[in-house]
PDB file of N, CA and C in Angstrom:
ATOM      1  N   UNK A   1     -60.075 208.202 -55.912  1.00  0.00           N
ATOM      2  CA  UNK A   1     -60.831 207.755 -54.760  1.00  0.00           C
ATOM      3  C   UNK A   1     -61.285 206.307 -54.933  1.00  0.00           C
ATOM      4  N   UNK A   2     -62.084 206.062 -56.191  1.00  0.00           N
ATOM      5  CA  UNK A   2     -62.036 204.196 -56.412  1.00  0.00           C
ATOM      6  C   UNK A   2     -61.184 203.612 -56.557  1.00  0.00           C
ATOM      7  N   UNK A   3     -60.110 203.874 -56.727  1.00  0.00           N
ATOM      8  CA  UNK A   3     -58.694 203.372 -56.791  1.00  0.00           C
ATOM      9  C   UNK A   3     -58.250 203.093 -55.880  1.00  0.00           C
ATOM     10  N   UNK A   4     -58.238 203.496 -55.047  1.00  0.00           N
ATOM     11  CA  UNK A   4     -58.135 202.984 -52.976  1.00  0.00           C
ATOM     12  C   UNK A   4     -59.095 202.320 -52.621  1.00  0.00           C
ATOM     13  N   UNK A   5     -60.405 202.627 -53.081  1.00  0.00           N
ATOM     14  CA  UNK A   5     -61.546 201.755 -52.291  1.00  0.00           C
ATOM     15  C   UNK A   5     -61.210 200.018 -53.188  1.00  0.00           C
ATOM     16  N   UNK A   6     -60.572 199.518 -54.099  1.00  0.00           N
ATOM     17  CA  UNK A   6     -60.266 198.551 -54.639  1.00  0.00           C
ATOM     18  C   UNK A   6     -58.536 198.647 -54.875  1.00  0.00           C
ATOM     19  N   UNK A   7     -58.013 199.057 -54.220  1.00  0.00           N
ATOM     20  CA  UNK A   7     -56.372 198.918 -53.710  1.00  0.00           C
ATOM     21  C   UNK A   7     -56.229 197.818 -52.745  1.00  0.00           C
ATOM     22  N   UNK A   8     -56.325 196.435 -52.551  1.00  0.00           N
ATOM     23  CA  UNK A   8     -56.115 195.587 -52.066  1.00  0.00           C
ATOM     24  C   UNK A   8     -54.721 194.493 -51.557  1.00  0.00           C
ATOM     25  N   UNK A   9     -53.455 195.704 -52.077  1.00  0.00           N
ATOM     26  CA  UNK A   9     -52.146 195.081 -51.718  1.00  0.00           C
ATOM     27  C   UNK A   9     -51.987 194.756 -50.457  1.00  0.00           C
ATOM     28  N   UNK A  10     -52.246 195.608 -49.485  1.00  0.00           N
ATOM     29  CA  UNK A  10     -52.188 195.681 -47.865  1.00  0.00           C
ATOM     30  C   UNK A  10     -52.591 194.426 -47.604  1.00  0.00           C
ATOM     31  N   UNK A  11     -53.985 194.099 -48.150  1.00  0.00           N
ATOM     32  CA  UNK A  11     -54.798 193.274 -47.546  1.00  0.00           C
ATOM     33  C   UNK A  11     -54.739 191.903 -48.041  1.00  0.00           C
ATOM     34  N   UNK A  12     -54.245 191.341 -49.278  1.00  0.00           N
ATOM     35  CA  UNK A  12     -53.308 190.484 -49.803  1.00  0.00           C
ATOM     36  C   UNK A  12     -51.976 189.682 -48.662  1.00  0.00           C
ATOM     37  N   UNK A  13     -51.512 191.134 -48.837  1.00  0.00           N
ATOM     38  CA  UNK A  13     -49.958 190.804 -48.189  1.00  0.00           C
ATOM     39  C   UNK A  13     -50.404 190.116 -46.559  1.00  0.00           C
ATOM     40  N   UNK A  14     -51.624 190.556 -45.956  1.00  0.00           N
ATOM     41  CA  UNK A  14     -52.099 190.204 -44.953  1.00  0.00           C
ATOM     42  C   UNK A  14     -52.524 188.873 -44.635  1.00  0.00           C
ATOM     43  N   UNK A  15     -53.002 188.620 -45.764  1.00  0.00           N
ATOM     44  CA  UNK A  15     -53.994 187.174 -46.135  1.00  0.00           C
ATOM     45  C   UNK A  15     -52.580 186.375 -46.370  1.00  0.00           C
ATOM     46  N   UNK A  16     -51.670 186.442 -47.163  1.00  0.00           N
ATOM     47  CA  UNK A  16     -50.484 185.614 -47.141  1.00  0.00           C
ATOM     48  C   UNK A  16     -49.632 185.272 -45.739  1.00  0.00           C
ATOM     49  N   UNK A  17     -49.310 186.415 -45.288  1.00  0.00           N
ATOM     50  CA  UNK A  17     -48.732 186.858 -44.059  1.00  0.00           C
ATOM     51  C   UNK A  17     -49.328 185.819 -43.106  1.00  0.00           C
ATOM     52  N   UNK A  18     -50.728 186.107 -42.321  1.00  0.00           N
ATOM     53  CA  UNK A  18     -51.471 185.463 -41.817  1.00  0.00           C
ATOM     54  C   UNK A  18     -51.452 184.097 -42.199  1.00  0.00           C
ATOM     55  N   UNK A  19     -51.626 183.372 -43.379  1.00  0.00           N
ATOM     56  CA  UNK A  19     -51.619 181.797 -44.154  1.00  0.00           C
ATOM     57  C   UNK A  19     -50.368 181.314 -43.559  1.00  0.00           C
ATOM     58  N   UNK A  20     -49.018 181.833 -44.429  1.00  0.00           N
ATOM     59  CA  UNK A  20     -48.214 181.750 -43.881  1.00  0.00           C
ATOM     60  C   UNK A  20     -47.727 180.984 -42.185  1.00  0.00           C
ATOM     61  N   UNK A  21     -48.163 182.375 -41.581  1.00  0.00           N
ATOM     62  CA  UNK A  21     -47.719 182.071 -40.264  1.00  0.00           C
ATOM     63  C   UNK A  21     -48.241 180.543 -39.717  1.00  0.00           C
ATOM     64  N   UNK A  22     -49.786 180.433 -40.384  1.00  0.00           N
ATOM     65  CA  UNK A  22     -50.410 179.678 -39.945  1.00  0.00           C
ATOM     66  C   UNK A  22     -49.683 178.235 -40.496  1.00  0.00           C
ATOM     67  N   UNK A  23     -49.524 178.042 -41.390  1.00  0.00           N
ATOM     68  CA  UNK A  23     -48.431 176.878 -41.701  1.00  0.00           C
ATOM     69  C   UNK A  23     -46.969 176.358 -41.064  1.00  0.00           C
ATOM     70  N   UNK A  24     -46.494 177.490 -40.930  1.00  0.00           N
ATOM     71  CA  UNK A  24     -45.408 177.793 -39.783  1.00  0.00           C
ATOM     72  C   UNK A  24     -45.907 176.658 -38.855  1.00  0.00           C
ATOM     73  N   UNK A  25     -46.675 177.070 -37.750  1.00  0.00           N
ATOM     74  CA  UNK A  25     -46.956 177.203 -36.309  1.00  0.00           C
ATOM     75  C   UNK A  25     -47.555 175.665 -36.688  1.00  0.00           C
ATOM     76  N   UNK A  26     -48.653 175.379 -37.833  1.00  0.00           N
ATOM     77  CA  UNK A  26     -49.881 174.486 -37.520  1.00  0.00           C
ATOM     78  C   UNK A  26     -50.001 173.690 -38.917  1.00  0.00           C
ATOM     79  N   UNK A  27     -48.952 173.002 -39.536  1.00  0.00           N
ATOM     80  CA  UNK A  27     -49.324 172.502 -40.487  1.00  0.00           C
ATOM     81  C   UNK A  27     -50.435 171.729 -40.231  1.00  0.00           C
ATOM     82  N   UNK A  28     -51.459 171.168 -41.585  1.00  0.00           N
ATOM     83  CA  UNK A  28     -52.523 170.322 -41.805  1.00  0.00           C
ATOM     84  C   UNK A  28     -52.007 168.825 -40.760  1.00  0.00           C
ATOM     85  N   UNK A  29     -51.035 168.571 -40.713  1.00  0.00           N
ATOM     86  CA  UNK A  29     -50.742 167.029 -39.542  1.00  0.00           C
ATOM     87  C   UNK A  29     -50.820 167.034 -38.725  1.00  0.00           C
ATOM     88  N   UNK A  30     -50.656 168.240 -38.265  1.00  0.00           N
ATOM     89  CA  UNK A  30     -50.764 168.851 -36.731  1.00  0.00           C
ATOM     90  C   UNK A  30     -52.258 168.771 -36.275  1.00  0.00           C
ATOM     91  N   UNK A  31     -53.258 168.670 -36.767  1.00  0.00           N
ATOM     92  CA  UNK A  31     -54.554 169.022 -36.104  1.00  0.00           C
ATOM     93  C   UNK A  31     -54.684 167.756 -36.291  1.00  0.00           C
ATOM     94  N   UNK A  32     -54.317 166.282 -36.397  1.00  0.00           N
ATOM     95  CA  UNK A  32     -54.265 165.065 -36.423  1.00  0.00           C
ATOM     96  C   UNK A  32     -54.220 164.637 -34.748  1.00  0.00           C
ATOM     97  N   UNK A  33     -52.880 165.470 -34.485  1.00  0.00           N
ATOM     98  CA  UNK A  33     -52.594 164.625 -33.046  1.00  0.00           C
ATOM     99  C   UNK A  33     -53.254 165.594 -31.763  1.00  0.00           C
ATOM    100  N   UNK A  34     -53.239 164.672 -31.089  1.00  0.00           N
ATOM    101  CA  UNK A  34     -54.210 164.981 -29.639  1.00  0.00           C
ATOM    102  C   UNK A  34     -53.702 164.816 -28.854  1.00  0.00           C
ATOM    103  N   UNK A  35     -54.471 165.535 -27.783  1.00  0.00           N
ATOM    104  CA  UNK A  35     -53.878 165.732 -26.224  1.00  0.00           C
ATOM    105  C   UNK A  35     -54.164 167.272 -25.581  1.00  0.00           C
ATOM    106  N   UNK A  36     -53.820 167.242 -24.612  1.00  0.00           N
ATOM    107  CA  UNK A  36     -53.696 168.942 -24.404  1.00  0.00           C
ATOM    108  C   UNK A  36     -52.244 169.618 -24.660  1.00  0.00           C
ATOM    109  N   UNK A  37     -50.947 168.948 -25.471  1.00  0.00           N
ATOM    110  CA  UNK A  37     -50.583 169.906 -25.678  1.00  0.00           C
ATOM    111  C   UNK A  37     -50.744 170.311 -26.916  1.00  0.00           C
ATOM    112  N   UNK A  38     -50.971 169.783 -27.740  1.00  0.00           N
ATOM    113  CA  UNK A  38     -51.695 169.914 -29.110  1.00  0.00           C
ATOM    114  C   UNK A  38     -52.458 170.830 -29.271  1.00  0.00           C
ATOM    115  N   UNK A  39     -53.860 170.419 -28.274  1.00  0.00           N
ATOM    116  CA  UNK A  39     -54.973 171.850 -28.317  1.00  0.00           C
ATOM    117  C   UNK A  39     -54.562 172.725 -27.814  1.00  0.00           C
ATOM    118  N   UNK A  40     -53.567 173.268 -27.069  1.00  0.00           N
ATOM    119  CA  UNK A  40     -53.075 174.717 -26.449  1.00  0.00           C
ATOM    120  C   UNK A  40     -52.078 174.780 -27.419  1.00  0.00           C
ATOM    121  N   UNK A  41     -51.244 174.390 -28.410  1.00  0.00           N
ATOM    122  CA  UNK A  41     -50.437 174.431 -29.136  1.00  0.00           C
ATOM    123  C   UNK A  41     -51.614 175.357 -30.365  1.00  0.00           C
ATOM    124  N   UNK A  42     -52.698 174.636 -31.009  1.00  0.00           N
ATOM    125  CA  UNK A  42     -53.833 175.076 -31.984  1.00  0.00           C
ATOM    126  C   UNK A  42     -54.602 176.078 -31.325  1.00  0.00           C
ATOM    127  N   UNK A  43     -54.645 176.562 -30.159  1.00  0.00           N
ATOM    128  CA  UNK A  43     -55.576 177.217 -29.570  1.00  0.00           C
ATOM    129  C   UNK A  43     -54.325 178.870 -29.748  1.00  0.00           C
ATOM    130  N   UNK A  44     -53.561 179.009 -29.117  1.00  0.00           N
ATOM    131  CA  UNK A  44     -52.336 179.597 -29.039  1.00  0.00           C
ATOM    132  C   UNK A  44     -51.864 179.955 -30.648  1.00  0.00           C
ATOM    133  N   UNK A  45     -51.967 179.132 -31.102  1.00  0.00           N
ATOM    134  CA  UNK A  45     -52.172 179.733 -33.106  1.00  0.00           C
ATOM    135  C   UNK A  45     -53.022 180.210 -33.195  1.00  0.00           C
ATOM    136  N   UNK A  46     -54.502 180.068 -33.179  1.00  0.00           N
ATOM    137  CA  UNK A  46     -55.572 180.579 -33.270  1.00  0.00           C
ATOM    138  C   UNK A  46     -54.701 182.092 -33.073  1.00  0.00           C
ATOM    139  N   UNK A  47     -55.162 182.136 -31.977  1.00  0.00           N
ATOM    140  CA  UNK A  47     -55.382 183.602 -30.996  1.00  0.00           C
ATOM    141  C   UNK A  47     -54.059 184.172 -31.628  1.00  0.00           C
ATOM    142  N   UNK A  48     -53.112 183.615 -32.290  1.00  0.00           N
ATOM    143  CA  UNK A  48     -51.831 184.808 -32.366  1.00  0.00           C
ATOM    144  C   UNK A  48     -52.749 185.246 -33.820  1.00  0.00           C
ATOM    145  N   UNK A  49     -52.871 184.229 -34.612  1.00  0.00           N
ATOM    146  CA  UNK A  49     -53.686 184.860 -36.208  1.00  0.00           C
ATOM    147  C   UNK A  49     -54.714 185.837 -36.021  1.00  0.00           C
ATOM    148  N   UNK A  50     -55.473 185.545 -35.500  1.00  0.00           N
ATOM    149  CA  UNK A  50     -57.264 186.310 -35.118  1.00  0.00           C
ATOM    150  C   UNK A  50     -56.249 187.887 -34.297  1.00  0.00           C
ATOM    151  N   UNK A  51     -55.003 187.493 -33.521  1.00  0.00           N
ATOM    152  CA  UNK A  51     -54.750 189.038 -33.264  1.00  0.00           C
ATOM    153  C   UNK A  51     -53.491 189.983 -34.124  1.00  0.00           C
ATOM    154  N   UNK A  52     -53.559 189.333 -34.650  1.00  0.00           N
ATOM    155  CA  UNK A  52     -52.234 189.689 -36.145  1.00  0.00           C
ATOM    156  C   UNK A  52     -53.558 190.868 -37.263  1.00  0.00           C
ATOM    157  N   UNK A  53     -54.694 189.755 -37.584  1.00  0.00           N
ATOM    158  CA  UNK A  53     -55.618 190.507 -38.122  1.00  0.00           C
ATOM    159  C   UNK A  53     -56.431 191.244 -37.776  1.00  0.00           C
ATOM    160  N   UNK A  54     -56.659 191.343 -36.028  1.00  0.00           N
ATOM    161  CA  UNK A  54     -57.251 192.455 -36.003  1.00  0.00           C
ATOM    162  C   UNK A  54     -56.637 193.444 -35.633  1.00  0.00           C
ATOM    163  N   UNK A  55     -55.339 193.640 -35.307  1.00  0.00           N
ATOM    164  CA  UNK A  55     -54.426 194.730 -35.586  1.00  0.00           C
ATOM    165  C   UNK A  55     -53.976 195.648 -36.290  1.00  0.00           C
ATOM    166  N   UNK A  56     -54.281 194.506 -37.679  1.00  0.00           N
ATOM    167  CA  UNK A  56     -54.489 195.645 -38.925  1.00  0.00           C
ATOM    168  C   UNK A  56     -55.531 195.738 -39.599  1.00  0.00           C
ATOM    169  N   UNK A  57     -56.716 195.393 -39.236  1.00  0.00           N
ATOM    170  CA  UNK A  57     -57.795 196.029 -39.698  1.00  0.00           C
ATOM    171  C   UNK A  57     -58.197 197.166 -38.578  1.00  0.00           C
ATOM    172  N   UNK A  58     -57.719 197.346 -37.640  1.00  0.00           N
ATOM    173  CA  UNK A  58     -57.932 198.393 -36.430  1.00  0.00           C
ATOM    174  C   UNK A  58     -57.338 199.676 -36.943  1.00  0.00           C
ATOM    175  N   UNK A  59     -55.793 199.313 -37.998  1.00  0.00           N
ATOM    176  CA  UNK A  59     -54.983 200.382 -38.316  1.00  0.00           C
ATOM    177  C   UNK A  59     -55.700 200.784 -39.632  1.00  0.00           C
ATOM    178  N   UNK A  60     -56.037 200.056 -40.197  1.00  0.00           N
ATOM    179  CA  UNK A  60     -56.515 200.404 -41.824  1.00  0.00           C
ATOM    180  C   UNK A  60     -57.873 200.311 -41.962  1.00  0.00           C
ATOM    181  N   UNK A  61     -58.405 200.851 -42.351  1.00  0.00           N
ATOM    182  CA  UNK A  61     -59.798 201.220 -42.785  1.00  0.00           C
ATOM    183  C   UNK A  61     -59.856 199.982 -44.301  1.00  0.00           C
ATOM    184  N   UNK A  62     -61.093 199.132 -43.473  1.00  0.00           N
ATOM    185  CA  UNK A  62     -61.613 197.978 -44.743  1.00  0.00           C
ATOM    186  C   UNK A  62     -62.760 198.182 -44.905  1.00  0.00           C
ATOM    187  N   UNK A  63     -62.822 198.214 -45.993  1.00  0.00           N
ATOM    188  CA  UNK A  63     -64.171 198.271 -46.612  1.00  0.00           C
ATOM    189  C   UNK A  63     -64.895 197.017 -47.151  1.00  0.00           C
ATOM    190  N   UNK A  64     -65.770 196.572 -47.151  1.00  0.00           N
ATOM    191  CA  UNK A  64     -66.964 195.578 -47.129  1.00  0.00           C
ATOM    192  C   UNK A  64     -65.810 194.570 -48.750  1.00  0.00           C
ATOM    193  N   UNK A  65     -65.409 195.230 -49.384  1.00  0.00           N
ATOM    194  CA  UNK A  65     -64.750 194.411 -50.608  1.00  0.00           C
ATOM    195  C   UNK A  65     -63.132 193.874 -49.912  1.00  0.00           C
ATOM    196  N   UNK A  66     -62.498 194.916 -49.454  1.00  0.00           N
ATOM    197  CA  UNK A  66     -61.663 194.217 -48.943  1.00  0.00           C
ATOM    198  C   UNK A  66     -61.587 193.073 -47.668  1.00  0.00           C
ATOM    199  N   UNK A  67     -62.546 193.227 -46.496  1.00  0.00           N
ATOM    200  CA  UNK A  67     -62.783 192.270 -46.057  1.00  0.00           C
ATOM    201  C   UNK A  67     -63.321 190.795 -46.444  1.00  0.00           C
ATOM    202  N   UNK A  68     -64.229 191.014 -47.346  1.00  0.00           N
ATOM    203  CA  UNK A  68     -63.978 190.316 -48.799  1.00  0.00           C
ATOM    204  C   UNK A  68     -63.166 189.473 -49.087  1.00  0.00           C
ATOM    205  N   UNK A  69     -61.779 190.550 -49.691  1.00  0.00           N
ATOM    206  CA  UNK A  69     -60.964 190.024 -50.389  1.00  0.00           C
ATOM    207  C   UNK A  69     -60.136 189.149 -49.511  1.00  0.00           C
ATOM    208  N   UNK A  70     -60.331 189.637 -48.133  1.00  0.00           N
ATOM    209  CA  UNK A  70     -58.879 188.920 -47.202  1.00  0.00           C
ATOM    210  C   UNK A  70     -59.262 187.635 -46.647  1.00  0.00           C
ATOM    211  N   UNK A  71     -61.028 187.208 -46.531  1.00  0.00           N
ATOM    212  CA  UNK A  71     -60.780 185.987 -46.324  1.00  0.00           C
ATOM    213  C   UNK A  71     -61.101 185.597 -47.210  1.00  0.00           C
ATOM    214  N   UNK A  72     -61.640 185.330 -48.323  1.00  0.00           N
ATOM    215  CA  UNK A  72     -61.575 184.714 -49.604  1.00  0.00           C
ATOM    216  C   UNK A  72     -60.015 184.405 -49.955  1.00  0.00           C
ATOM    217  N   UNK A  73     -59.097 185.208 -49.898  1.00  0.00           N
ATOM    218  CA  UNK A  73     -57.706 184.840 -49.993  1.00  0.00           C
ATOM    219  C   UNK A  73     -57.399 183.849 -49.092  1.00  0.00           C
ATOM    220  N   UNK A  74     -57.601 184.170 -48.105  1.00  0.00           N
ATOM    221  CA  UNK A  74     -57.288 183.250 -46.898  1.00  0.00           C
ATOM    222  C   UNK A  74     -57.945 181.617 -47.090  1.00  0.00           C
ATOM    223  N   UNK A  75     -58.635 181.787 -46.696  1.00  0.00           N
ATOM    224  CA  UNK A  75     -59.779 180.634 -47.310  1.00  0.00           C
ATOM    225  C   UNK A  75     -59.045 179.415 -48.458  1.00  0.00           C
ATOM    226  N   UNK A  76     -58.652 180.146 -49.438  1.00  0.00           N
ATOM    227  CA  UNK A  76     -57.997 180.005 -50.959  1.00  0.00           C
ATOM    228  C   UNK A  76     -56.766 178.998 -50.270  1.00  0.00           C
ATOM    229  N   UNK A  77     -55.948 179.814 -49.350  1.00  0.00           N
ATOM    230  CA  UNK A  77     -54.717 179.578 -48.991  1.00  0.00           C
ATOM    231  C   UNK A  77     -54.541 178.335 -48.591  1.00  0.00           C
ATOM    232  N   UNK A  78     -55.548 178.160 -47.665  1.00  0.00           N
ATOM    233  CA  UNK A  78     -55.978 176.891 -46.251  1.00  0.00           C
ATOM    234  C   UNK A  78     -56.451 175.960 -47.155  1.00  0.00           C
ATOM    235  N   UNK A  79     -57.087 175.909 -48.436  1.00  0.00           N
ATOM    236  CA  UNK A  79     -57.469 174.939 -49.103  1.00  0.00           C
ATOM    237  C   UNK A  79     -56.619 174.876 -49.746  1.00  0.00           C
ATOM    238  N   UNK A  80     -55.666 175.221 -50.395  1.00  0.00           N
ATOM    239  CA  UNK A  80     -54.858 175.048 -51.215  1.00  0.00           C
ATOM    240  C   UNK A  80     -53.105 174.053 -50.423  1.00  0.00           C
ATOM    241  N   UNK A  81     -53.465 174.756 -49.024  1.00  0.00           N
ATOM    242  CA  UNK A  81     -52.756 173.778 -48.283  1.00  0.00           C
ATOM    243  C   UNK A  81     -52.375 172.191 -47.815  1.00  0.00           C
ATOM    244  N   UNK A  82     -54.354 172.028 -47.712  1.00  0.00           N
ATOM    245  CA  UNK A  82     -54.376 170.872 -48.000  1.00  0.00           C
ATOM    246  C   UNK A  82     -55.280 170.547 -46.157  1.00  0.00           C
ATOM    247  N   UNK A  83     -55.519 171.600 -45.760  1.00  0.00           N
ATOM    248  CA  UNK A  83     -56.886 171.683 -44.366  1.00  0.00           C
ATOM    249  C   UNK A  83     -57.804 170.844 -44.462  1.00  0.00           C
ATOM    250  N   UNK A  84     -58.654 170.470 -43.590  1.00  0.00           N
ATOM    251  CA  UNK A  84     -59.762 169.894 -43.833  1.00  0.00           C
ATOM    252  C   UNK A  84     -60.602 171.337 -44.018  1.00  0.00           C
ATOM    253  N   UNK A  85     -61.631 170.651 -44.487  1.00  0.00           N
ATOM    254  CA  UNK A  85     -62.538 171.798 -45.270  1.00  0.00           C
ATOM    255  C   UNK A  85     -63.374 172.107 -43.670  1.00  0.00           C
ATOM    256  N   UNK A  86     -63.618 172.013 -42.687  1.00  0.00           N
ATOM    257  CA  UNK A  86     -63.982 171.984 -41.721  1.00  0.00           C
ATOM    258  C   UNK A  86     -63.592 172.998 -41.248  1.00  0.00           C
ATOM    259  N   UNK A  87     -61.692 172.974 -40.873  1.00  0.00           N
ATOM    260  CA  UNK A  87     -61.225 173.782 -40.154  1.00  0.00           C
ATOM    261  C   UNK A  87     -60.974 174.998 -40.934  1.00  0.00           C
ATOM    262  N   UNK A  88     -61.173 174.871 -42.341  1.00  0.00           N
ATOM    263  CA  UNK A  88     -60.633 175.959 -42.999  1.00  0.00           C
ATOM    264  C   UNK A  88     -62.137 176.939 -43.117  1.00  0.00           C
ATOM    265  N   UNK A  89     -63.179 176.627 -43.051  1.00  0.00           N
ATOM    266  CA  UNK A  89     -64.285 177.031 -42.814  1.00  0.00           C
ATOM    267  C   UNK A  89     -64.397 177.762 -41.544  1.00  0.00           C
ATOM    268  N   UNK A  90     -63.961 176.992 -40.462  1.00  0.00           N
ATOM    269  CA  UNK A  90     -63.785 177.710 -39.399  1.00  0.00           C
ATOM    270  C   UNK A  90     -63.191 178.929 -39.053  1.00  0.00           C
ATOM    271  N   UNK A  91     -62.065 178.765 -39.290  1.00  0.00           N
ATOM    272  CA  UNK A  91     -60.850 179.844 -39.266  1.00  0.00           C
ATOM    273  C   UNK A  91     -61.247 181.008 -39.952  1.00  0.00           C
ATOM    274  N   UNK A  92     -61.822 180.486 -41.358  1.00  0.00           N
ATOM    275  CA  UNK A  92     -62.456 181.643 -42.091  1.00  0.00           C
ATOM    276  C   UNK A  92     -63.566 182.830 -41.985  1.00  0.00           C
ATOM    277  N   UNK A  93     -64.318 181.831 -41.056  1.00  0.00           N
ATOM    278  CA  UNK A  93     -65.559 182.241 -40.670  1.00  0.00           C
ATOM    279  C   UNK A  93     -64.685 183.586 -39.101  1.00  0.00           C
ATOM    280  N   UNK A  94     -64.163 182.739 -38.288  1.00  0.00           N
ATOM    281  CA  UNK A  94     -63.263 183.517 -37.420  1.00  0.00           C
ATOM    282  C   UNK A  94     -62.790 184.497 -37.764  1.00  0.00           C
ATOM    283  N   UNK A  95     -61.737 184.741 -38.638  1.00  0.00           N
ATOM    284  CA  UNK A  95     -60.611 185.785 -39.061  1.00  0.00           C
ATOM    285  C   UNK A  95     -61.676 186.587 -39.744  1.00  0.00           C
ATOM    286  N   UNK A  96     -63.090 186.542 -40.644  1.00  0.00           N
ATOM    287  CA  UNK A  96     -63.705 187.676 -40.813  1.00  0.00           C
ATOM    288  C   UNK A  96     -64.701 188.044 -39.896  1.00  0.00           C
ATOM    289  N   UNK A  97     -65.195 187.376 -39.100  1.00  0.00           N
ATOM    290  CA  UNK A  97     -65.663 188.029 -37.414  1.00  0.00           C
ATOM    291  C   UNK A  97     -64.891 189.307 -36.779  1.00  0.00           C
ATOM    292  N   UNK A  98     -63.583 188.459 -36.649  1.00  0.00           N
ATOM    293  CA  UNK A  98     -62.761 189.543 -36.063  1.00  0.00           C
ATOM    294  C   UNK A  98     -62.131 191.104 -36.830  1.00  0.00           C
ATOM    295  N   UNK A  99     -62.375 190.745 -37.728  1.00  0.00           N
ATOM    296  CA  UNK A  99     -61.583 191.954 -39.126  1.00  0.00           C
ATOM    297  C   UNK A  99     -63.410 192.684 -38.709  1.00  0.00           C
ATOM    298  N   UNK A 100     -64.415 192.126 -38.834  1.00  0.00           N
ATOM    299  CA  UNK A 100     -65.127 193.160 -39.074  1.00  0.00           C
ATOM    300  C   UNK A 100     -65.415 193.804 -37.962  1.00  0.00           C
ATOM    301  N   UNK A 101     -65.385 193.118 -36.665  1.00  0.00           N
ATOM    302  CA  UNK A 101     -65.814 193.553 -35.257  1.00  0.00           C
ATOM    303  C   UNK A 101     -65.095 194.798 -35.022  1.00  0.00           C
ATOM    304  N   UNK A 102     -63.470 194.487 -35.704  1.00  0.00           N
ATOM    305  CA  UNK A 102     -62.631 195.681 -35.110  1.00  0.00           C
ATOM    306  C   UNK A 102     -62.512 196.321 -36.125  1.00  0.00           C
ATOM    307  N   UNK A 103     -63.167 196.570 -37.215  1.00  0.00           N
ATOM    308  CA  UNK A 103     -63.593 197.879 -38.470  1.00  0.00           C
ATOM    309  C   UNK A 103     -64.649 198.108 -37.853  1.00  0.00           C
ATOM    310  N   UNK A 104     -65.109 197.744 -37.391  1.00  0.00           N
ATOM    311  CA  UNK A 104     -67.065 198.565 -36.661  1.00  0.00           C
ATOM    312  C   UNK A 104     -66.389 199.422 -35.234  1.00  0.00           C
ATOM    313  N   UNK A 105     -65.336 198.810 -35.045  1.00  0.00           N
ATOM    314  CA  UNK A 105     -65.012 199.722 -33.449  1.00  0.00           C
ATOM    315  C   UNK A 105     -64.492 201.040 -33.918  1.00  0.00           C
ATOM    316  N   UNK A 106     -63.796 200.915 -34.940  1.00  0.00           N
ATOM    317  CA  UNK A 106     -63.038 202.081 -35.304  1.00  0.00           C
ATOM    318  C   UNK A 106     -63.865 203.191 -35.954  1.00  0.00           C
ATOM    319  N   UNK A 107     -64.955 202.357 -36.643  1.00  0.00           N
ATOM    320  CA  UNK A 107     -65.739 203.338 -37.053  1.00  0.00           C
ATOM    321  C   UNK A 107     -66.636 204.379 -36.525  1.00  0.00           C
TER     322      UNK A 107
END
């Protein structure tokens, strides 16, 4: 039973998955240039990440460590990318809003 409550592969693979995509779609140069197609380009990333993760925290039951673990990973990722510490704060702060809003619905 503690062995699942600290089984964190799912939620790993999520935090990469999610990073990932987000590099894909929005490298760090990208939030440089301006305009509106830029911000609907970053806005439109947003919203696909924030609904990637709450899809599977809706399916999987997280517990207070693994939500935890997934933006601390995340977080890790975006700095390690090379983000401003701003946006990676942001995003972070976001993606565990949403992971927990939709673990409280399910619950």
């Amino acid at each position: 039973m503690i062995f699942n409550w600290l089984d964190t592969k799912d939620v790993d693979a999520l935090a990469d998955r999610v990073s990932r995509n987000l590099f894909q779609r929005l490298p760090p140069a990208a939030l440089e240039t301006e305009g509106k197609k830029a911000e609907a380009k970053r806005r439109k990333t947003y919203e696909e990440v924030l609904l990637e993760a709450r899809g599977f925290s809706r399916e999987h039951k997280l517990n207070v460590y693994k939500k935890a673990r997934l933006a601390n990973r995340f977080k890790w990722a975006l700095i390690e990318a090379g983000y401003p510490s701003e946006f990676v704060n942001e995003m972070t702060y976001e993606l565990a809003a949403v992971v927990a809003s939709a673990s409280s619905r399910t619950a």
